[in-house]
Protein backbone atom coordinates (compact mmCIF):
# COMPACT_ATOMS: atom_id res chain seq x y z
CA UNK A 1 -4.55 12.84 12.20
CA UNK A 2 -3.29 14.21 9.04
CA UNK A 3 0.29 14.70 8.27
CA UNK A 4 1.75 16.36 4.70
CA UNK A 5 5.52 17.21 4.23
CA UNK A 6 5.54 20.25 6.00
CA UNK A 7 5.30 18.45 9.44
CA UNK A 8 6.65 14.80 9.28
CA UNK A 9 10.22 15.46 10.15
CA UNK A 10 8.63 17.40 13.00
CA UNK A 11 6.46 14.08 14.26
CA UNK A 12 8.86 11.36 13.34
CA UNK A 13 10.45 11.28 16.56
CA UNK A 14 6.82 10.67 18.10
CA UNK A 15 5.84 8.30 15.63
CA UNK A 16 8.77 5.93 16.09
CA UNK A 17 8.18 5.84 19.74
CA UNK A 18 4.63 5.27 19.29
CA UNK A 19 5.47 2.01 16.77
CA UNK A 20 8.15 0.40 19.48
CA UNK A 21 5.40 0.79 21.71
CA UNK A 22 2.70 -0.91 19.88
CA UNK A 23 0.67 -4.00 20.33
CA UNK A 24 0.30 -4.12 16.64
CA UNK A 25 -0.01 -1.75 13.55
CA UNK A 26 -2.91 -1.87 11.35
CA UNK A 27 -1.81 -0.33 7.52
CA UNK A 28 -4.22 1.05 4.17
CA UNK A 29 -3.42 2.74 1.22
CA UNK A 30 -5.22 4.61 -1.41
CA UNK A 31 -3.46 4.76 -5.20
CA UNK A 32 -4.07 6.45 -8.35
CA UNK A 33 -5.13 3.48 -9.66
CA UNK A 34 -5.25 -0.55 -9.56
CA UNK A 35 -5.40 -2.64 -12.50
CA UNK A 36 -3.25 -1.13 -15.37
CA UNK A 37 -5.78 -1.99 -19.06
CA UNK A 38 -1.84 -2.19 -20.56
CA UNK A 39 -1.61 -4.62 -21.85
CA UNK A 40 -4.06 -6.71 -22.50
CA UNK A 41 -5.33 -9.17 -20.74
CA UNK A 42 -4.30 -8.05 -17.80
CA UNK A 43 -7.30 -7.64 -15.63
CA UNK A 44 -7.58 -10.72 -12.77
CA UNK A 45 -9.17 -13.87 -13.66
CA UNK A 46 -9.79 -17.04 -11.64
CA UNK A 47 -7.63 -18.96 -14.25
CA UNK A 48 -4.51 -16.91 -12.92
CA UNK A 49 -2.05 -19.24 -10.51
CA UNK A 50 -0.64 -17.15 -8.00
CA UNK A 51 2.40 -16.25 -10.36
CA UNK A 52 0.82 -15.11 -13.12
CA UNK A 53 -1.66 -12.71 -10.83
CA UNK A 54 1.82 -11.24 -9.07
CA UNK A 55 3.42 -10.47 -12.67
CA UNK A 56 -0.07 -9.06 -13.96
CA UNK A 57 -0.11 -6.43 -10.14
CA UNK A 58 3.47 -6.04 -10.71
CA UNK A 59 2.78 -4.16 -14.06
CA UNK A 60 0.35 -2.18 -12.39
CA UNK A 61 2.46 -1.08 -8.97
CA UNK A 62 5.08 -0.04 -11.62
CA UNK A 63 2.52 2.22 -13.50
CA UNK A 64 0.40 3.54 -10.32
CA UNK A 65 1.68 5.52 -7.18
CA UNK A 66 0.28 5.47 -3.89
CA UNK A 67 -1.83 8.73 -3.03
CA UNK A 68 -2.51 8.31 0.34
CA UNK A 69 -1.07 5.68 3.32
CA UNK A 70 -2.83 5.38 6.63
CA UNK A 71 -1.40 3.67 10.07
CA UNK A 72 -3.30 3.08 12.75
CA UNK A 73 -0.83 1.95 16.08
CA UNK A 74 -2.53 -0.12 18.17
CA UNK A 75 -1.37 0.01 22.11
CA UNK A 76 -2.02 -1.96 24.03
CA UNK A 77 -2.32 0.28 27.68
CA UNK A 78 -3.31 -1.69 29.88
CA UNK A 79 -5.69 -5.65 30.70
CA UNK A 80 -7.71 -5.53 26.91
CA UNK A 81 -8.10 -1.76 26.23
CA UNK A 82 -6.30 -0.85 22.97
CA UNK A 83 -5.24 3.16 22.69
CA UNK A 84 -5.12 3.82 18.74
CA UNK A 85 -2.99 6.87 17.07
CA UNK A 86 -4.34 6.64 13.28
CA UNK A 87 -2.39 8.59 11.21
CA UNK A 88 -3.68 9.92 7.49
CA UNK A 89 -0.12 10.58 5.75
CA UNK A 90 -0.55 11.78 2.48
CA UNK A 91 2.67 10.83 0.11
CA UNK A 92 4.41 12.47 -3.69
CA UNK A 93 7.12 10.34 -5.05
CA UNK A 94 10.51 12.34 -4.36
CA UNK A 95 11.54 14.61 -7.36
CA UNK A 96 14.81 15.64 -6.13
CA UNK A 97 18.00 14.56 -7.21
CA UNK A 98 16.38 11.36 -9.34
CA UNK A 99 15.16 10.92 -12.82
CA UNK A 100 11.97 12.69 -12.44
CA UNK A 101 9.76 10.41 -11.70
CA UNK A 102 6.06 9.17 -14.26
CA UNK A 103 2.98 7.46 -13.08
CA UNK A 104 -0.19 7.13 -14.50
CA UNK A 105 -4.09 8.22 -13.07
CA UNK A 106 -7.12 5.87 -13.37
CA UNK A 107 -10.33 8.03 -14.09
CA UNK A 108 -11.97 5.25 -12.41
CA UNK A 109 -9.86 6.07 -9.83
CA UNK A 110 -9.51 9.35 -9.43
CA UNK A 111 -13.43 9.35 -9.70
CA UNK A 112 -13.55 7.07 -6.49
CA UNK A 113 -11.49 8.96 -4.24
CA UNK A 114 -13.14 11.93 -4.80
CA UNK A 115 -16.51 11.22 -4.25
CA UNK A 116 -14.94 10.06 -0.81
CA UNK A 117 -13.43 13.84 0.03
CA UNK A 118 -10.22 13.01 -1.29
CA UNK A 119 -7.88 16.51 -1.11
CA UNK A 120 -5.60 15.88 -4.12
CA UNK A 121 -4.16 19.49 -3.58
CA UNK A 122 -2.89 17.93 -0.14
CA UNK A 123 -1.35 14.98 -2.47
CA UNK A 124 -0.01 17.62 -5.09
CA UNK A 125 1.27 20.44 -2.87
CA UNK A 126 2.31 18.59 0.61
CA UNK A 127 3.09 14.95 -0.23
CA UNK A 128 5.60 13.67 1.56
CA UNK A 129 8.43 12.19 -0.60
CA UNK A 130 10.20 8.69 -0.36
CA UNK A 131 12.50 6.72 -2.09
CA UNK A 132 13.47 2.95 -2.33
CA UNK A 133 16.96 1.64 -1.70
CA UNK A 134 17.83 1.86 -5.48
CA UNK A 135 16.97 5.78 -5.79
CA UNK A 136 18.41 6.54 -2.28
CA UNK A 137 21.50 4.69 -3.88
CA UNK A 138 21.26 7.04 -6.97
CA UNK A 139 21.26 9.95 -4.91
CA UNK A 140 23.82 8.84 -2.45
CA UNK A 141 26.04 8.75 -5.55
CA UNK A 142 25.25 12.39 -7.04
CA UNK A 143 25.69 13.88 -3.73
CA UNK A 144 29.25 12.51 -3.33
CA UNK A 145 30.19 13.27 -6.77
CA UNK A 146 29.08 17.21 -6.86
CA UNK A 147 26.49 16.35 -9.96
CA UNK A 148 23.04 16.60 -8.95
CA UNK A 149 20.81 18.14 -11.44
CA UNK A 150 17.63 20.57 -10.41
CA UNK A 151 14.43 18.64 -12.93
CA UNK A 152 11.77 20.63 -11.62
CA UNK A 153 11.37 23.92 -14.17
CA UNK A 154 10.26 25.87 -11.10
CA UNK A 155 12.97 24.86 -8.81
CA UNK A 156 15.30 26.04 -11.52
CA UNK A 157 13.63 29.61 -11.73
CA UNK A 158 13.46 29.87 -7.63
CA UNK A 159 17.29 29.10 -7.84
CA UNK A 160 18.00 31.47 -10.37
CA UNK A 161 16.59 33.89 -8.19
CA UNK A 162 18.19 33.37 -4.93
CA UNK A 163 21.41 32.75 -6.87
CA UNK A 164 20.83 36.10 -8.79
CA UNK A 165 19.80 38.32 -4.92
CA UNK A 166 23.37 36.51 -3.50
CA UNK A 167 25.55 37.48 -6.17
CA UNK A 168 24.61 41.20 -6.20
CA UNK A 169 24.67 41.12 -2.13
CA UNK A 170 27.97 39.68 -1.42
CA UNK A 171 30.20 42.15 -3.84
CA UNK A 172 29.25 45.25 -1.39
CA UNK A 173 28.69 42.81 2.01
CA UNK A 174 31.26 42.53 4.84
CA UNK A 175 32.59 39.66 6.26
CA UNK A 176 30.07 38.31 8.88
CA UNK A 177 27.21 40.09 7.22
CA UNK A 178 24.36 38.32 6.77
CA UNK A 179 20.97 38.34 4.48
CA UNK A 180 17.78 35.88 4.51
CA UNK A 181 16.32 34.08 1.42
CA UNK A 182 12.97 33.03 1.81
CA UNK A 183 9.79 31.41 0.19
CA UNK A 184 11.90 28.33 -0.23
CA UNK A 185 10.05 25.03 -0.64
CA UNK A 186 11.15 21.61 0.20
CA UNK A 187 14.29 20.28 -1.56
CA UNK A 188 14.84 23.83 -2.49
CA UNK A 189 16.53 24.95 0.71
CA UNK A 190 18.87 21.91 0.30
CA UNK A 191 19.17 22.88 -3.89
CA UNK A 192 20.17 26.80 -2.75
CA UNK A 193 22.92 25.75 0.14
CA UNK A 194 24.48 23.34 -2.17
CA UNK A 195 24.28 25.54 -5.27
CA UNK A 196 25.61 29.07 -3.48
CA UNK A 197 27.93 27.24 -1.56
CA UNK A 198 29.88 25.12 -4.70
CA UNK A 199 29.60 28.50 -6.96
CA UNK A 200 31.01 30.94 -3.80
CA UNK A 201 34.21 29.76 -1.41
CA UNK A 202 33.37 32.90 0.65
CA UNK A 203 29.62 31.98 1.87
CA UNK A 204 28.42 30.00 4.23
CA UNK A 205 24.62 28.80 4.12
CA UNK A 206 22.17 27.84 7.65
CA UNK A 207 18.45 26.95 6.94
CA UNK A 208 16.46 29.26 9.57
CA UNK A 209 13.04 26.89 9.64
CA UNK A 210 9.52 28.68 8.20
CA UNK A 211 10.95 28.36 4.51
CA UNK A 212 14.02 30.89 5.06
CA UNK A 213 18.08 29.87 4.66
CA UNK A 214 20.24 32.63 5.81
CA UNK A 215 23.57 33.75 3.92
CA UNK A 216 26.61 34.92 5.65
CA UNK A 217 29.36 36.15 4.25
CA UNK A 218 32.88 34.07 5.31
CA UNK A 219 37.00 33.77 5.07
CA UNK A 220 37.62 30.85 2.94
CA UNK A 221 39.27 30.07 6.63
CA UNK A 222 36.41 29.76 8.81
CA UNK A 223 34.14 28.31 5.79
CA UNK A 224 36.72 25.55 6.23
CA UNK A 225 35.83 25.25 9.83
CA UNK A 226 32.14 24.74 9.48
CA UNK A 227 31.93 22.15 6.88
CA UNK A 228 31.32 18.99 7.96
CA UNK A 229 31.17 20.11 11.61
CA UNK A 230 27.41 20.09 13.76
CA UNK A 231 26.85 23.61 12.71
CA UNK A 232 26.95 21.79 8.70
CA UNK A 233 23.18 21.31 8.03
CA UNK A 234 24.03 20.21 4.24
CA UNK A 235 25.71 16.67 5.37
CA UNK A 236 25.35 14.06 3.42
CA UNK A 237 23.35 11.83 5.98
CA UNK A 238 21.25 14.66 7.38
CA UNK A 239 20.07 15.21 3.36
CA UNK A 240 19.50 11.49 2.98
CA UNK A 241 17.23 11.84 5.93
CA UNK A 242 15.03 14.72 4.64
CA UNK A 243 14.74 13.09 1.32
CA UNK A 244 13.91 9.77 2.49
CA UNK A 245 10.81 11.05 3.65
CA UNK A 246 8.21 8.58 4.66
CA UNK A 247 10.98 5.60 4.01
CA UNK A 248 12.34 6.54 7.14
CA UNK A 249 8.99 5.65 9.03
CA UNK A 250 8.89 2.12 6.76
CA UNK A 251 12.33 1.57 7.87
CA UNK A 252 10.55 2.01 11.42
CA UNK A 253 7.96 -0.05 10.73
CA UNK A 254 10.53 -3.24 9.15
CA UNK A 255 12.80 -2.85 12.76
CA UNK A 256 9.98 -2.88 14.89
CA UNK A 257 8.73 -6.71 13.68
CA UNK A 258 5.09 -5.76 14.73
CA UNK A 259 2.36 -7.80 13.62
CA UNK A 260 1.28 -5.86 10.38
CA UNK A 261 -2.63 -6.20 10.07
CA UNK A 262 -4.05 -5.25 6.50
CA UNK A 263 -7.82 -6.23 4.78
CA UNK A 264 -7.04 -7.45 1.21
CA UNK A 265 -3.44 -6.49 1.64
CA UNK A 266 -1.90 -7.91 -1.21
CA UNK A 267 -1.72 -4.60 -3.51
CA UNK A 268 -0.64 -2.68 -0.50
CA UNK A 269 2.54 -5.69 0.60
CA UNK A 270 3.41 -5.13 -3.52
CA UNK A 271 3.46 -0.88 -3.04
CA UNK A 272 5.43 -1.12 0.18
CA UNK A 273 7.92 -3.51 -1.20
CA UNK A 274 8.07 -1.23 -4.44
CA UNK A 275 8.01 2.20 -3.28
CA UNK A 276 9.62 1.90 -0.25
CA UNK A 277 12.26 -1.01 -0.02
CA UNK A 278 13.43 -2.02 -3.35
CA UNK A 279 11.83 -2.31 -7.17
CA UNK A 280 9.58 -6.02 -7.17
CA UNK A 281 11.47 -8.67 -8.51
CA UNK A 282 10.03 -10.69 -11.62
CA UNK A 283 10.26 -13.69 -9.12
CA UNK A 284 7.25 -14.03 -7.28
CA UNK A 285 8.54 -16.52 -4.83
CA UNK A 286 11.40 -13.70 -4.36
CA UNK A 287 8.89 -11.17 -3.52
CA UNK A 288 7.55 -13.82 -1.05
CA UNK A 289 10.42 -14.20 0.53
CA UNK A 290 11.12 -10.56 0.86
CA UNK A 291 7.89 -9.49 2.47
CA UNK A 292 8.08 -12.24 4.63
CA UNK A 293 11.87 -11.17 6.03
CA UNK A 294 10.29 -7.20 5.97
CA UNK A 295 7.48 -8.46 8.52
CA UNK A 296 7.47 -11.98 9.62
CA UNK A 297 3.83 -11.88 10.92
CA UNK A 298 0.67 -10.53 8.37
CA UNK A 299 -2.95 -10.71 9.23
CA UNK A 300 -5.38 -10.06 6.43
CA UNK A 301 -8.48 -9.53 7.85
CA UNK A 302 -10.16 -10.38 4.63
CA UNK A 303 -8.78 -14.19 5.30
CA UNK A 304 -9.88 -13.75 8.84
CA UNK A 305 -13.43 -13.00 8.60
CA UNK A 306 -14.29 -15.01 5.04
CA UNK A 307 -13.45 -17.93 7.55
CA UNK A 308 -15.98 -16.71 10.27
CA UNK A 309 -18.58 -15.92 8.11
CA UNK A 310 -18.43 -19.02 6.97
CA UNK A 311 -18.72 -20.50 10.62
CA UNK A 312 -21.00 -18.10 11.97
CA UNK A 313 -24.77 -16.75 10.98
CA UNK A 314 -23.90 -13.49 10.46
CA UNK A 315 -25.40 -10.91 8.09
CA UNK A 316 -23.88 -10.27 4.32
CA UNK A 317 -21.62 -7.71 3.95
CA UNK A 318 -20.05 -6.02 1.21
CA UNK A 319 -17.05 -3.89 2.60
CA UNK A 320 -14.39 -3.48 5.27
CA UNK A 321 -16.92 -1.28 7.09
CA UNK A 322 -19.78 -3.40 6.74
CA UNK A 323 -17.74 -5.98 8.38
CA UNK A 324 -16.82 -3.47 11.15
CA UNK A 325 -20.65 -2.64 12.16
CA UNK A 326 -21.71 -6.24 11.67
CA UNK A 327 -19.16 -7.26 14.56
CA UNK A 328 -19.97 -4.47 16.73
CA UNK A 329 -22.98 -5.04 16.79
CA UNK A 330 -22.38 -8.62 17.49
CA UNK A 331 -20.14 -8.43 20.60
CA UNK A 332 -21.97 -7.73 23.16
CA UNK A 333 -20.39 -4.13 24.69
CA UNK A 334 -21.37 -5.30 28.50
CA UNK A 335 -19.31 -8.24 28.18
CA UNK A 336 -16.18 -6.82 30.37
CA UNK A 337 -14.11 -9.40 28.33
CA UNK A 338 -14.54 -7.45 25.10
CA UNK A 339 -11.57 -5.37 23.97
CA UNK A 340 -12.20 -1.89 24.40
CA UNK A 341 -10.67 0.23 21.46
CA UNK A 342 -10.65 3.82 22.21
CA UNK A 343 -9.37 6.27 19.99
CA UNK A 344 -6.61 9.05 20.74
CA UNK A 345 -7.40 12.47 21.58
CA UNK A 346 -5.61 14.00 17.90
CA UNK A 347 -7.88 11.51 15.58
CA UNK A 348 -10.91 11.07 17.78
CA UNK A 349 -12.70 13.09 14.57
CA UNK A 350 -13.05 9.22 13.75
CA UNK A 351 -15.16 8.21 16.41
CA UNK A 352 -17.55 11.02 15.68
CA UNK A 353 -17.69 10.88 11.72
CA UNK A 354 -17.52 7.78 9.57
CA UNK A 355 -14.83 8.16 6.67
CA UNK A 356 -14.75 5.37 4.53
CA UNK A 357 -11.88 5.02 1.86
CA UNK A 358 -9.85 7.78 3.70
CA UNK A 359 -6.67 5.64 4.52
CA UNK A 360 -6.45 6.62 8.46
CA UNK A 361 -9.93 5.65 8.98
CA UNK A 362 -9.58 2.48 7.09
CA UNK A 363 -6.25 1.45 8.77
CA UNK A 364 -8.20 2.31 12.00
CA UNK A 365 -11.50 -0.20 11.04
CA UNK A 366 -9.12 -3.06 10.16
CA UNK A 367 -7.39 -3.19 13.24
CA UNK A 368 -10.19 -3.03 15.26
CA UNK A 369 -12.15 -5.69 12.75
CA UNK A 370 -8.89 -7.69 14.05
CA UNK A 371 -9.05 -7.03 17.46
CA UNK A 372 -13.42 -8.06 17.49
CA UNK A 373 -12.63 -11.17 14.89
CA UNK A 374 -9.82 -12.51 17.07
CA UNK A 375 -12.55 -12.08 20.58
CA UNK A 376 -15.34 -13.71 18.67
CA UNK A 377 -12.96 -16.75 17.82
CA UNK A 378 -11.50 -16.68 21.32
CA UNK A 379 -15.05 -17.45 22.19
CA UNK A 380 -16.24 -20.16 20.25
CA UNK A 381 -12.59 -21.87 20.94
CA UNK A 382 -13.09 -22.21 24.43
CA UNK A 383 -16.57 -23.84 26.14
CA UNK A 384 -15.85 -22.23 29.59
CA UNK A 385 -16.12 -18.22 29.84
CA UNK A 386 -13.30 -16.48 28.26
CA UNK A 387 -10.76 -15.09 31.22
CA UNK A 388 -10.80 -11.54 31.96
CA UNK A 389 -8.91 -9.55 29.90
CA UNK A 390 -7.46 -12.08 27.47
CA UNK A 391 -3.85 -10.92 26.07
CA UNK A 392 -3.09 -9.79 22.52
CA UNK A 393 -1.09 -12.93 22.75
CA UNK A 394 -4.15 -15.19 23.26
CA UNK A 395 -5.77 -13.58 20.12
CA UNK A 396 -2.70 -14.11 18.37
CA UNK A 397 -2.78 -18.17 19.21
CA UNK A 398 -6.10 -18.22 17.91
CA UNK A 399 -5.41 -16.44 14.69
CA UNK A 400 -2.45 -18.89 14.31
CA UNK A 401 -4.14 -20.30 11.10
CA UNK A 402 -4.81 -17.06 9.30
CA UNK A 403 -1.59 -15.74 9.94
CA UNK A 404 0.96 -15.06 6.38
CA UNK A 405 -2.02 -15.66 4.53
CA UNK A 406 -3.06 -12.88 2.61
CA UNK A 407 -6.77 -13.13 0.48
CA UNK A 408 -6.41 -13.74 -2.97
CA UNK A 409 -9.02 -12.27 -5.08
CA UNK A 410 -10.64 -14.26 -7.81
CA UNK A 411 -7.35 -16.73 -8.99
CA UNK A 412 -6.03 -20.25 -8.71
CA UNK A 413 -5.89 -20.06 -4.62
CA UNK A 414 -7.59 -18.38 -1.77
CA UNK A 415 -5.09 -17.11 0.04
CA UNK A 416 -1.11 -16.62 -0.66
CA UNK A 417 0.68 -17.90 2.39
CA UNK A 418 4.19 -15.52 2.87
CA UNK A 419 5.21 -18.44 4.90
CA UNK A 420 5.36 -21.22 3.40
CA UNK A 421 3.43 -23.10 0.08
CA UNK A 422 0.27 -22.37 -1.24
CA UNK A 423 -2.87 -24.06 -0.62
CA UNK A 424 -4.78 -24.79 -3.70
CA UNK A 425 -8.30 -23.47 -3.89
CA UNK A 426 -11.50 -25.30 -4.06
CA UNK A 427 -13.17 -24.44 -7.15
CA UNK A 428 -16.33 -25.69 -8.63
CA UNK A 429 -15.65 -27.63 -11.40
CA UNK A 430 -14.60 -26.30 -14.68
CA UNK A 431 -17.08 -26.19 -17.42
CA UNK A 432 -16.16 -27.15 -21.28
CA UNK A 433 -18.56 -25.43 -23.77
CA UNK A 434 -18.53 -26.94 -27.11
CA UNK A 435 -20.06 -24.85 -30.35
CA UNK A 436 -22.29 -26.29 -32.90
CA UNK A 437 -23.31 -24.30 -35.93
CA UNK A 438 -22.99 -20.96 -34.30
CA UNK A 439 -19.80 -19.43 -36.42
CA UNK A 440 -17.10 -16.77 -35.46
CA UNK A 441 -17.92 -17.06 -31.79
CA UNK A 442 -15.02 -15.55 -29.92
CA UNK A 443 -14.16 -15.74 -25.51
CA UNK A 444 -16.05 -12.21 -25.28
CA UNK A 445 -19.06 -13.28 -26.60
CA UNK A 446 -19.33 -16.32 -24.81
CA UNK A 447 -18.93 -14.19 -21.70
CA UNK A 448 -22.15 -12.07 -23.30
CA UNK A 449 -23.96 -14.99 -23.92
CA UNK A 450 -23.30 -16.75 -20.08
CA UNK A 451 -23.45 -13.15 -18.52
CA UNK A 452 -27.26 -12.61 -17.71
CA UNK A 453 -27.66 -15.80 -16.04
CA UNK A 454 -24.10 -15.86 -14.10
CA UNK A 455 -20.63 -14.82 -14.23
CA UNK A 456 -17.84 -16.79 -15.20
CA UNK A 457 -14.44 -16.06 -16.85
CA UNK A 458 -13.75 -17.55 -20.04
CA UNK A 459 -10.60 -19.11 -22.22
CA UNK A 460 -10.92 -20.37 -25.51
CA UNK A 461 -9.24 -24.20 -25.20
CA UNK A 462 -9.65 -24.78 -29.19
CA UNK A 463 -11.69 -23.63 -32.53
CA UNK A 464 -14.96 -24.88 -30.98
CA UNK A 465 -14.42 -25.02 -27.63
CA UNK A 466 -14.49 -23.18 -24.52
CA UNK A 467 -13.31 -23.37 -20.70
CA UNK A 468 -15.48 -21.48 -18.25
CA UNK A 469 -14.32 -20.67 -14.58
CA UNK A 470 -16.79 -19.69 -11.49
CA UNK A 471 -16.21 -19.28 -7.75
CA UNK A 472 -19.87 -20.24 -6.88
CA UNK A 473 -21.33 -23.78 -6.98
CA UNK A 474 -24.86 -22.74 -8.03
CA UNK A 475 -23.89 -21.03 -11.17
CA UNK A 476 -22.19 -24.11 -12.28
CA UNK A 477 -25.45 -25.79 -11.22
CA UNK A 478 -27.61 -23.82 -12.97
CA UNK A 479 -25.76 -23.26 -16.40
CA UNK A 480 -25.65 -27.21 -16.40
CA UNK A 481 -29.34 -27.44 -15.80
CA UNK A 482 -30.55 -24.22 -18.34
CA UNK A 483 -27.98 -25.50 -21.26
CA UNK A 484 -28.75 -28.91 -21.39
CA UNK A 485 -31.09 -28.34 -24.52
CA UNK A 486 -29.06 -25.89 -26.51
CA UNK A 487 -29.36 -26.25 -29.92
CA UNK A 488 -25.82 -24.42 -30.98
CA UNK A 489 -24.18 -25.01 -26.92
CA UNK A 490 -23.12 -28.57 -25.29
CA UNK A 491 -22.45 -27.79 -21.82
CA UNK A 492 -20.37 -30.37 -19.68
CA UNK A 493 -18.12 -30.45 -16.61
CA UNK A 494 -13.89 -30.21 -18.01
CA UNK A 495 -12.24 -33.32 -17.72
CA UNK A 496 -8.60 -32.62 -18.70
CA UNK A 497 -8.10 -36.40 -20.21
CA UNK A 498 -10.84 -35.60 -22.58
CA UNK A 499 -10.61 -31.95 -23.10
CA UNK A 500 -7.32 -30.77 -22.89
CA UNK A 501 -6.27 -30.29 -26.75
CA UNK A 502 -3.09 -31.72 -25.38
CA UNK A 503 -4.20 -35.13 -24.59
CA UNK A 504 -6.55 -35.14 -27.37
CA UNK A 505 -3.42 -35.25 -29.58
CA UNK A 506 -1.54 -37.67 -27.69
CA UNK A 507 -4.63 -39.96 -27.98
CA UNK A 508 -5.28 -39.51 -31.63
């Protein structure tokens, strides 16, 4: 189910109930881009620890915004069917009231999402706004002092207007008249009220719904008597509310403690803390922390089912929906022990039409991937039958390794665990490539020259010498076998005693 601006206040209320209610919540998001190319060196490399990889995505959450968010709620009716509400909400970082706000657009990007269908007029023209705790602060502060400021050109020209209609009404008007402005957009109904109402002592202001705000003409006397009463729809906490936005649904989401179920959720943990809570810290151990006090239990279903591919003989597979047919097809659907997932009346478009990289349908796959992964390891962990209808809590037990650890991609460690230390990864072996008689050789071109055979990243440890990283065994193998004749390359496994230009000194 889609939802823009014009009707989220209108399905909050649902939407909270529907997250108190839930088994679980499964979460994806789409941005406008992911690795920022400034500055250098900043794309991911297996040499990064997992500091130096949260510094290098902070840079890039800072620069990017997030274009589209889905949920899918996962409830749990009743024995081991799952009812799922998946929710497309497409999001535009609040402009009122705030230093307007700058991100940057990928072409890679941008290029992605719409080959997938992506509607960036929806994102443009009906994003729903949101604020962290430091803008709401911001805000908070304007509003109380009298001093917000219109930044949007067009807002400024729509006021002028509506100013400019009021003015000439109200010298000829009787008290208790009343006239309608309309074609009012979002914050501009709240821009009008606050604008007419500080300029003229003898108007009061109503919004009327459908883009309208009626004007009525007052005693100073009776405008004393509706502000700050329940007729007073300018109070400070009910304008907070509308320009929260979507943070009102994250605040949701952070009361509610639900298991929070993501597939290579890093990126998205960093844009929720970012956008929606407060600006990252520089400490990533901080950010840790944070996340892990936000929601106390993450799955990453990217940890989940590397680990069961690994155990099981299952086919390769290259993405999130991959992953999703493979175990469907897997499970055996007469096996009355299998969750059922079923999908809700409003989004059952999903069931009928695949829609990868749309962040609803996504959200939707990784909670079910979940739900199948967490069956199929119920099943091997047990040698009798699995009960009828095992419990979300029974899945939960037996995805009591995986949980807090969220997949790290290509770096120093395979997973970060929000809960505690990281593990260190098991990497093949470094190599050490040492140069002879091949001049002005630089990390790029050793990349080139490495690159048809296999793929490794590269660091330059001194003048002649080289570090080379790999995630896969058999390309360590096989560089060690091809280069062992080189006439310009000496290929050998790192040893830091001998290598490490550090040592070398200390030795010499």
């Amino acid at each position: 189910m889609e939802v823009g601006a014009a009707g989220f206040e209108r399905c909050l209320p649902r939407l909270r109930g529907r997250v108190r209610r839930a088994a679980f919540l499964a979460l994806d998001m789409e941005f406008t881009g992911l690795h920022s190319i400034s500055p250098q060196n900043n794309q991911p490399s297996l040499f990064d620890s997992p500091a130096e990889r949260y510094l290098k995505a902070r840079q890039s959450v800072q620069r990017f915004t997030v274009t589209q968010l889905g949920l899918a709620i996962f409830s749990n009716e009743n024995s081991n069917k799952y009812v799922v509400h998946s929710y497309n909400f497409f999001l535009f970082p609040s402009t009122w009231g705030l230093t307007d706000v700058e991100f940057a657009l990928s072409a890679s990007s941008i290029q992605f999402l719409s080959h997938y269908g992506f509607d960036y007029s929806k994102f443009f023209e009906d994003g729903i706004p949101y604020m962290n705790e430091v803008q709401e602060k911001i805000l908070s502060q304007h509003l109380l002092a009298g001093s917000l400021k219109v930044s949007s050109a067009l807002d400024r020209d729509v006021l002028k207007k509506a100013i400019d209609e009021v003015t000439c009404w109200i010298v000829a008007a009787e008290e208790e008249e009343t006239m309608i402005l309309q074609d009012l957009n979002g914050y501009q109904i709240f821009d009008v009220q606050l604008v007419l109402r500080k300029a003229l002592q003898n108007v009061w202001t109503q919004p009327l719904g459908d883009k309208k705000v009626m004007v009525r003409k007052v005693s100073p006397q009776h405008r004393q008597l509706l502000e700050n009463s329940p007729y007073d729809y300018c109070r400070e906490e009910l304008i907070l509310l509308s320009a929260r936005g979507f943070t009102n649904l994250f605040q949701t989401l952070v009361k509610a403690k639900k298991p929070l179920v993501g597939h290579n959720m890093l990126m998205d943990l960093m844009h929720l803390h970012d956008k929606f809570y407060k600006p990252l810290p520089e400490s990533y151990e901080e950010f840790k922390r944070n996340i892990h006090n936000l929601f106390p239990v993450l799955i990453d279903t990217k940890t989940v089912t590397k680990s069961i591919w690994k155990k099981c003989p299952l086919p390769r597979v290259l993405n999130l929906l991959e992953v999703y047919e493979v175990l469907c097809r897997n499970l055996n659907p007469k096996d009355s022990t299998c969750p059922v997932i079923a999908l809700a009346s409003d989004c059952s478009r999903y069931a009928e039409k695949k829609s990868p990289h749309e962040a609803g349908y996504d959200a939707f796959l990784c909670g079910s991937v979940l739900l199948k992964s967490a069956h199929l390891l119920l099943c091997r962990s047990t040698d009798d039958a699995v009960e009828a209808d095992p419990s979300f809590s029974q899945y939960l037990t037996v995805l009591a390794e995986y949980l807090n650890k969220v997949n790290f991609i290509r770096g120093g460690v395979s997973s970060i665990n929000f809960s505690g230390k990281d593990a260190p990864c098991e990497h093949p072996p470094a190599l050490v490539v040492h140069v002879r008689g091949w001049p002005e050789l630089n990390e790029r071109k050793i990349y080139e020259e490495f690159k048809p055979l296999c793929l490794f990243d590269v660091r330059q440890l001194s003048k002649n010498q080289f570090i080379m990283l790999s995630n896969k065994f058999k390309h360590v193998r096989l560089v060690l076998r091809d280069y062992r004749h080189h006439p310009h390359l000496r290929v050998s496994v790192y040893r830091h005693w001998r290598h490490s230009p550090g040592v070398s000194c200390l030795l010499q």
